[in-house]
Structures are given as structure tokens and as C-alpha cells.
Protein backbone atom coordinates (compact mmCIF):
# COMPACT_ATOMS: atom_id res chain seq x y z
CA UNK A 1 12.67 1.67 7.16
CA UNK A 2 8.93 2.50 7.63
CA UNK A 3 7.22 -1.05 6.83
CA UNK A 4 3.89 0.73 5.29
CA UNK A 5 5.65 3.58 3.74
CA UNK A 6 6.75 2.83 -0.41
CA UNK A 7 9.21 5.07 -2.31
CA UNK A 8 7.00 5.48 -6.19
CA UNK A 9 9.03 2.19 -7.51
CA UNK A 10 8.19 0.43 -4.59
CA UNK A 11 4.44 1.50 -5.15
CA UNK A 12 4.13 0.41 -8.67
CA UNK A 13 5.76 -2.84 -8.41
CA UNK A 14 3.95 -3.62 -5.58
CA UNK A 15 0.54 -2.44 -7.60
CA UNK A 16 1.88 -4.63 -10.18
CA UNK A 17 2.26 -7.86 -7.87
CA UNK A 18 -1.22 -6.89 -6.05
CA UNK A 19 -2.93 -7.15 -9.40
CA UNK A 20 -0.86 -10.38 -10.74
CA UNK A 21 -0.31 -12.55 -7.92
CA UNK A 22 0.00 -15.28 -7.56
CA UNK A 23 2.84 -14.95 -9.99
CA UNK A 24 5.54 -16.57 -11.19
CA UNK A 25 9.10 -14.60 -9.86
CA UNK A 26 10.80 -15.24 -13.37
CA UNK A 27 7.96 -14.11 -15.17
CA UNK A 28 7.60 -10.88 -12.83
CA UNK A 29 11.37 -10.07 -13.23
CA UNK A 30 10.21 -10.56 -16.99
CA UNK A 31 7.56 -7.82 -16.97
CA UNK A 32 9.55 -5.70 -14.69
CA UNK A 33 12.41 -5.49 -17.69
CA UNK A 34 9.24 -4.70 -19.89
CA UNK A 35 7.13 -2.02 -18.08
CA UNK A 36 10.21 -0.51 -16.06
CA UNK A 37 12.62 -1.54 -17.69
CA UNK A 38 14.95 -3.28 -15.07
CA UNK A 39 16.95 -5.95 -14.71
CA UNK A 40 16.28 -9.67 -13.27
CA UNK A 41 18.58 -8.35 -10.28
CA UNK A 42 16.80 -5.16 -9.71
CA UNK A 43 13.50 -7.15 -9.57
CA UNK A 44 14.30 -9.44 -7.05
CA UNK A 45 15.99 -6.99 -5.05
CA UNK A 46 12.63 -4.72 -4.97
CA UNK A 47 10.86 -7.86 -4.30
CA UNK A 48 13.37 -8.90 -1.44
CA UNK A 49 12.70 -5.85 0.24
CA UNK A 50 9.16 -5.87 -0.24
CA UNK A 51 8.95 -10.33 1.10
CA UNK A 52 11.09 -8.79 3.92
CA UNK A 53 8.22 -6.03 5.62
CA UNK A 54 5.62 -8.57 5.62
CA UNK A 55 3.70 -7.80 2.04
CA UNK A 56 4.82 -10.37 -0.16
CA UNK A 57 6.39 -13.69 -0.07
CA UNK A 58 8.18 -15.71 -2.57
CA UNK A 59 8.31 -19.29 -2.21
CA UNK A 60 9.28 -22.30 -4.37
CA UNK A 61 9.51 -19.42 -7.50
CA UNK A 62 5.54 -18.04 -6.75
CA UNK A 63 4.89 -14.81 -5.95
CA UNK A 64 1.95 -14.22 -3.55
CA UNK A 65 0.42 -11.79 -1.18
CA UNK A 66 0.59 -11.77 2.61
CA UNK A 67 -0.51 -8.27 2.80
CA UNK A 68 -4.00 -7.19 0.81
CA UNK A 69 -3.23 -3.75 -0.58
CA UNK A 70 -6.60 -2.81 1.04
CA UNK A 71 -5.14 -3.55 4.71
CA UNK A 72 -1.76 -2.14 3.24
CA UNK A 73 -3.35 1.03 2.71
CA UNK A 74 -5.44 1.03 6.07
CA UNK A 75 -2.68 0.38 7.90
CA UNK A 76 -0.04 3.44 6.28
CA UNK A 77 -2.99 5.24 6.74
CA UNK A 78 -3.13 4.78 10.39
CA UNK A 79 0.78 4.80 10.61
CA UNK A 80 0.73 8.03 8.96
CA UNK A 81 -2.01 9.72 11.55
CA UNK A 82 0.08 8.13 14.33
CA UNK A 83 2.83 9.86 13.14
CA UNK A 84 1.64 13.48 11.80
CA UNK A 85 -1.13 13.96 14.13
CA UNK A 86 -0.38 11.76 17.51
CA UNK A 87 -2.92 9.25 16.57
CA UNK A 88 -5.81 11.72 16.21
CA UNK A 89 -8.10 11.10 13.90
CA UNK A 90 -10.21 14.57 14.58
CA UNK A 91 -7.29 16.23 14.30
CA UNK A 92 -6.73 14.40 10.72
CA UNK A 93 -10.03 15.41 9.92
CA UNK A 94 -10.09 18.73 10.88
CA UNK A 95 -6.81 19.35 9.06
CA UNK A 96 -8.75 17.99 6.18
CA UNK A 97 -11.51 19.77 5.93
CA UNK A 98 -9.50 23.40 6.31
CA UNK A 99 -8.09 22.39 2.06
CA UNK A 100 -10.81 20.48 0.97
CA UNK A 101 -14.73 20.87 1.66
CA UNK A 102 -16.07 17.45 1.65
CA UNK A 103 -19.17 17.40 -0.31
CA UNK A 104 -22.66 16.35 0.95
CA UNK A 105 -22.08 12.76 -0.35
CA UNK A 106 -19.03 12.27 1.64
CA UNK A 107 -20.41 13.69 4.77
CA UNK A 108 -22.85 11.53 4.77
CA UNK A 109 -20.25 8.42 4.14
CA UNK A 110 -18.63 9.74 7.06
CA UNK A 111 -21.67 9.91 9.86
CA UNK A 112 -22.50 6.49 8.74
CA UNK A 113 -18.92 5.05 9.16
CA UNK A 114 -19.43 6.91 12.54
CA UNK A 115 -22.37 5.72 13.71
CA UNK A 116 -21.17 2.12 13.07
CA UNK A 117 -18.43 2.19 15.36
CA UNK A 118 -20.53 3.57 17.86
């Protein structure tokens, strides 16, 4: 198991605690039922599997975040360039840019992100 890779489910539950937590586990097995319609067991099992790669914890019945979903995302991000394109970020990029044109806006974004790690 990939610990920064999430099947949908895993995704929007863990959306769901990012936005609500801290949070009570009973009342997000509660609203688990309600928006996904699952059961109490189904809920903690998502959320055991989630407390066990490092994102979430559950302690004493709260819910609460170890893992931002900001970092969460840097760090599948990097995970996933390790993976696809041996840690290359110009290779990323230039595998990019051959789909999608990035417009003047973003280019700039993109110098200036460069020119501060410089």
C-alpha cells in the first residue's frame, strides 16, 4: 500500500475529515451512513486504514489530523514524480506542457517559484 496514494472513497472521506476535524469518531461514522451511506463498521475501517499511514489519528473517540491535506498533496505529488518520471521534475514539466499550454499567468507563477529556490 502506497501511503500518499487514496482509492476515490478513501479521498472523500479523508476530504470529509480534513474539513471536520477535530471530530468526534461516532459522529463521523454518523455522517458517513448519511453522505455515503455506510455503516459504523465500514467507517472505522476506512478510518483505521487511513490512522494507520500517518494522516489521521483517533484517540480517546476524537478524530484529528496528523497529516495537513496541503502536505498530503505535496507529498503524493512528489511520490508520484519519483515514481513516473525518476524524480524529475523537468521531465514532469516537460511532459506537461506537450497536453496543456500553460498560460502567461502560470508561467509567470512558475519563474517566480523558480527563482525562490534559487
Amino acid at each position: 500500500m502506497e501511503q500518499f496514494r487514496l482509492g476515490e472513497m478513501e479521498q472523500r472521506f479523508a476530504d470529509m475529515i480534513w474539513k471536520e476535524a477535530p471530530i468526534a469518531s461516532g459522529e463521523l461514522a454518523k455522517r458517513c451512513g448519511e453522505v455515503f451511506g455506510w455503516k459504523r463498521t465500514t467507517s472505522y475501517t476506512m478510518l483505521k486504514r487511513l490512522c494507520e499511514r500517518k494522516l489521521f489519528a483517533n484517540e480517546n473517540g476524537v478524530v484529528r489530523v496528523l497529516m495537513p491535506k496541503e502536505e498530503f498533496q505535496a507529498a503524493w505529488g512528489e511520490q508520484f514524480i519519483n515514481e513516473v518520471f525518476d524524480g524529475s521534475l523537468p521531465r514532469f514539466l516537460a511532459a506537461f506542457s506537450r497536453r496543456k499550454k500553460m498560460n502567461e499567468k502560470e508561467v509567470e507563477a512558475l519563474k517566480k517559484m523558480i527563482e525562490e529556490m534559487e
